[in-house]
Protein backbone atom coordinates (compact mmCIF):
# COMPACT_ATOMS: atom_id res chain seq x y z
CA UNK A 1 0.00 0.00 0.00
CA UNK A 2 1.46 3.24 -0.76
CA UNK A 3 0.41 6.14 1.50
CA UNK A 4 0.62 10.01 -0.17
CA UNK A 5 0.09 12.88 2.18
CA UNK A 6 -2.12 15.70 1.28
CA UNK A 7 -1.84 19.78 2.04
CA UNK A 8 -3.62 18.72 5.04
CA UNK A 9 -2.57 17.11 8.14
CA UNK A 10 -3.81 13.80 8.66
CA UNK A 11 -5.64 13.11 5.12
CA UNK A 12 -3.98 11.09 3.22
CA UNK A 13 -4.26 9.19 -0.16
CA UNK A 14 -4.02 5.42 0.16
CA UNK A 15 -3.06 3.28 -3.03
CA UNK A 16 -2.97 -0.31 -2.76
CA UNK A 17 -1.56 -2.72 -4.35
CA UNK A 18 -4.06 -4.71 -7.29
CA UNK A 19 -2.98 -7.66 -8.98
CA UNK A 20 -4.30 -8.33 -12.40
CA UNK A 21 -5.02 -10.37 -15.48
CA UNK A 22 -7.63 -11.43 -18.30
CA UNK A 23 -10.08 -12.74 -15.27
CA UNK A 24 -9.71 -9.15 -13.75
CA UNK A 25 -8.22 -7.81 -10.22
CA UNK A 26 -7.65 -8.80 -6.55
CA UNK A 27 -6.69 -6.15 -3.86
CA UNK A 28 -6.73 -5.97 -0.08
CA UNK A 29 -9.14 -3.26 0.55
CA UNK A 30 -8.34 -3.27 4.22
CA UNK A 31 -5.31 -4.43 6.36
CA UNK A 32 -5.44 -3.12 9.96
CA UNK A 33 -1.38 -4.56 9.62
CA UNK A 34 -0.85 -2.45 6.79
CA UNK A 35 -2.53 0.58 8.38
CA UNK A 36 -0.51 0.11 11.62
CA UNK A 37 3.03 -0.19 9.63
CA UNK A 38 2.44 3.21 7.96
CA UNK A 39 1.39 4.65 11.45
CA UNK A 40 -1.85 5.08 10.77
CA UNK A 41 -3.89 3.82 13.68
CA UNK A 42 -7.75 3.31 13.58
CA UNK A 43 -10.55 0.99 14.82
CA UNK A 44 -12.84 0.63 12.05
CA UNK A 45 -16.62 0.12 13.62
CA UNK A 46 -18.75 0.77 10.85
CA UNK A 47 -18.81 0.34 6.96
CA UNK A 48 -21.17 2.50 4.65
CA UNK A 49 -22.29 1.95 0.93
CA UNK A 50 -24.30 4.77 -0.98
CA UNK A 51 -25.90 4.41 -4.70
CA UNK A 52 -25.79 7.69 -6.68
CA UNK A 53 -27.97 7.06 -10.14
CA UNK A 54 -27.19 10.29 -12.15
CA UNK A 55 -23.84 12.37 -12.63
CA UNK A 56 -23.21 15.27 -10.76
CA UNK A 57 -25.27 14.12 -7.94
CA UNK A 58 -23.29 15.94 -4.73
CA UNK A 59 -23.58 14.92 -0.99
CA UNK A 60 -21.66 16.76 1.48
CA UNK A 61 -20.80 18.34 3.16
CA UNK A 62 -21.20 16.28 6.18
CA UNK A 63 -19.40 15.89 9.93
CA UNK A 64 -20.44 14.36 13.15
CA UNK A 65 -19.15 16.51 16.28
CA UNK A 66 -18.17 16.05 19.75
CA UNK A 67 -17.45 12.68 20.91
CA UNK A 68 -19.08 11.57 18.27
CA UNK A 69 -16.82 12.44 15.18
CA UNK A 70 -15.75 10.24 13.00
CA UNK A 71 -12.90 9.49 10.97
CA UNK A 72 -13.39 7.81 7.62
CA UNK A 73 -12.12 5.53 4.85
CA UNK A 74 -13.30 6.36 1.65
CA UNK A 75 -13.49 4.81 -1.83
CA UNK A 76 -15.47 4.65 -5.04
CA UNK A 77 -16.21 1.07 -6.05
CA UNK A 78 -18.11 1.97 -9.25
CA UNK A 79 -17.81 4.66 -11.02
CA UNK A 80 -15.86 8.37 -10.43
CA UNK A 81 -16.52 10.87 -7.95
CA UNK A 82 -14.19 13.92 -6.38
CA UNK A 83 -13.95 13.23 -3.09
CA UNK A 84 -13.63 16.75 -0.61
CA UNK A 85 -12.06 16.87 2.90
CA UNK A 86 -12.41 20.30 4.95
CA UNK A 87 -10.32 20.73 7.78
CA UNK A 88 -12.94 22.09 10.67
CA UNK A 89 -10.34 21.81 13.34
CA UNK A 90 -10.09 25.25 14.92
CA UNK A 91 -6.01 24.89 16.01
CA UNK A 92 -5.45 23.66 12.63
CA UNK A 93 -2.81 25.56 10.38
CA UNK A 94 -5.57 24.30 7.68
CA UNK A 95 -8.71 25.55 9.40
CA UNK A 96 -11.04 25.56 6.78
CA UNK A 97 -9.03 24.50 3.75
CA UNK A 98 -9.93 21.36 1.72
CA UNK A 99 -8.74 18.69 -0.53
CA UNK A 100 -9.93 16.89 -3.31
CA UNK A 101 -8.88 14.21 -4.67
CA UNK A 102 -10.65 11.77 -7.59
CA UNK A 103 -11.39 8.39 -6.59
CA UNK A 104 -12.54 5.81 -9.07
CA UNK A 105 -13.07 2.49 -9.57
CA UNK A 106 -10.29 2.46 -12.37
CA UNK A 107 -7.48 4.28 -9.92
CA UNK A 108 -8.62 2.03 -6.76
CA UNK A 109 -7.56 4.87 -4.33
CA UNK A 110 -9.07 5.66 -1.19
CA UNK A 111 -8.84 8.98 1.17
CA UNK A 112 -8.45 8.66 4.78
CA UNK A 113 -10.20 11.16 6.77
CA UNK A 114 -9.54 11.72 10.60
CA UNK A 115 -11.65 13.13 13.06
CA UNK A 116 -12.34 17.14 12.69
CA UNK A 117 -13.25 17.05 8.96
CA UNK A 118 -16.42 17.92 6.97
CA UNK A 119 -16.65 15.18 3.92
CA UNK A 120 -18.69 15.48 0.66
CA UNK A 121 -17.93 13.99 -2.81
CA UNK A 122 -19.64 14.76 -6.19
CA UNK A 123 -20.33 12.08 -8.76
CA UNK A 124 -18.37 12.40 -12.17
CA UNK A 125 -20.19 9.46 -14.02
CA UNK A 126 -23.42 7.61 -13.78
CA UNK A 127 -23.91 4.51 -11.69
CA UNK A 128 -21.62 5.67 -9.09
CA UNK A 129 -21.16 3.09 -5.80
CA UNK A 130 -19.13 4.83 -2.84
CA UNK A 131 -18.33 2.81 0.22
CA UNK A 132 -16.34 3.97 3.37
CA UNK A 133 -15.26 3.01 6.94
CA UNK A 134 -15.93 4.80 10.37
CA UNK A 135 -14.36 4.47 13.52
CA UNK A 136 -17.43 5.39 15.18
CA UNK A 137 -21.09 5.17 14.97
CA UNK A 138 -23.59 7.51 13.09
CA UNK A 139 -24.93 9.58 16.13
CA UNK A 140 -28.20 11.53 14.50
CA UNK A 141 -27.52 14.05 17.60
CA UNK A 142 -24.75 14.85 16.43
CA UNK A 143 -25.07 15.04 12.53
CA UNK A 144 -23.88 18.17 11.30
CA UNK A 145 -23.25 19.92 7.41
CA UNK A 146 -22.13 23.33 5.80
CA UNK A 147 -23.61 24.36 2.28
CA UNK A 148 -22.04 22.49 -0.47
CA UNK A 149 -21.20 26.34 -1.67
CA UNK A 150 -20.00 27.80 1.06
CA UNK A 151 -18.06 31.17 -0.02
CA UNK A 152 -15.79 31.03 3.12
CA UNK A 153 -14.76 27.35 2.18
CA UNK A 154 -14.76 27.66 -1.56
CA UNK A 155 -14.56 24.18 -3.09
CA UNK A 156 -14.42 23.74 -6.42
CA UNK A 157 -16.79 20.60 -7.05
CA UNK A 158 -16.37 21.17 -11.08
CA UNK A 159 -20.18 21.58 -11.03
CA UNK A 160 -22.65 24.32 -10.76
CA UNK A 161 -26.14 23.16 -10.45
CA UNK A 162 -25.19 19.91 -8.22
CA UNK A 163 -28.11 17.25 -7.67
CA UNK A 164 -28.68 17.74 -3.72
CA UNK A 165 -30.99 16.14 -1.14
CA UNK A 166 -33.26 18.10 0.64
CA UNK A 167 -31.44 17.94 3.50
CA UNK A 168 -28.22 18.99 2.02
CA UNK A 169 -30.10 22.25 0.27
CA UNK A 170 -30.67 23.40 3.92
CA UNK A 171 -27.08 22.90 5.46
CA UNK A 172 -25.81 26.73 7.11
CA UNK A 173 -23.31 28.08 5.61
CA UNK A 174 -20.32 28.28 7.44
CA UNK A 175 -20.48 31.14 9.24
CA UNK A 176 -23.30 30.72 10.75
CA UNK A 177 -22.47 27.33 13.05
CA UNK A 178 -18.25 28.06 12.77
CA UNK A 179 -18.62 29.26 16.52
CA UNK A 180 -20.15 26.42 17.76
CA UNK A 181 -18.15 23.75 16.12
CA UNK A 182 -16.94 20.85 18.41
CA UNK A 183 -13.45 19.61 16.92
């Protein structure tokens, strides 16, 4: 597995190794050994698995709070989306920068999220299957998301009339919940 840091602290691009022919690919997807060995420590509790239909479908972006946050394991298993880290950690150097990074199921990457981030992705093809890792529970109390186009955050999802949920149409925007963030 080869591990490539990002501009921020902590997120980091994982690569692992596939092994291929005419029948297709195998990969280790997961390897607590592997994690530990590149000093990456984290107790996995929970694995996630979302269906988005229709390109340029965007959900984000998300964070649970308080004892309750979450650090996460992303990848794309079918299809292409750009996956987005913000840094919400208020004695971050990084406090309120993000990364993106593409994640497919041709380039087999995943992006490892600690504890303190917002997370969203955006959809680049149809058919898109994203699955991911926590390393602790989905707490509803403690659910939290800024507007996917946040001025003071200023990602650049590629995209300007995103599909949304309902739910993430009415995320604050920044600004408005930065004071009362729990990272």
């Amino acid at each position: 597995m080869k591990v490539t840091e990002t501009k921020l602290a902590g997120v980091v691009i994982l690569t692992p190794e596939v092994f291929g022919d005419h029948r297709g690919f195998f990969m280790e997807s997961w390897s607590k050994r592997k994690m530990e060995e590149a000093g990456l420590q984290y107790d996995f509790v929970q694995d996630n698995h979302s269906s988005s239909t229709i390109k340029g479908t965007l959900r984000g972006i998300h964070f649970q709070q308080g004892e309750w946050s979450q650090a996460k394991l992303v990848r794309c298993t079918r299809g292409a989306v750009l996956d987005v880290a913000v840094d919400l950690r208020k004695n971050s150097p990084t406090y309120t920068q993000w990364v993106g990074v593409e994640l497919s199921e041709t380039n087999k990457q995943q992006l490892l999220i600690p504890r303190g981030f917002g997370h969203g992705f955006v959809t680049l093809t149809d058919d898109v299957e994203f699955m991911y890792k926590a390393d602790n529970y989905y707490a509803p109390q403690a659910d939290g998301g800024i507007r996917w186009n946040d001025p003071d955050i200023g990602v650049d999802w590629g995209i300007d009339d995103p599909i949304l949920s309902d739910k993430d149409t009415k995320n604050p925007f920044f600004k408005e919940i930065a004071a009362v963030l729990d990272f």
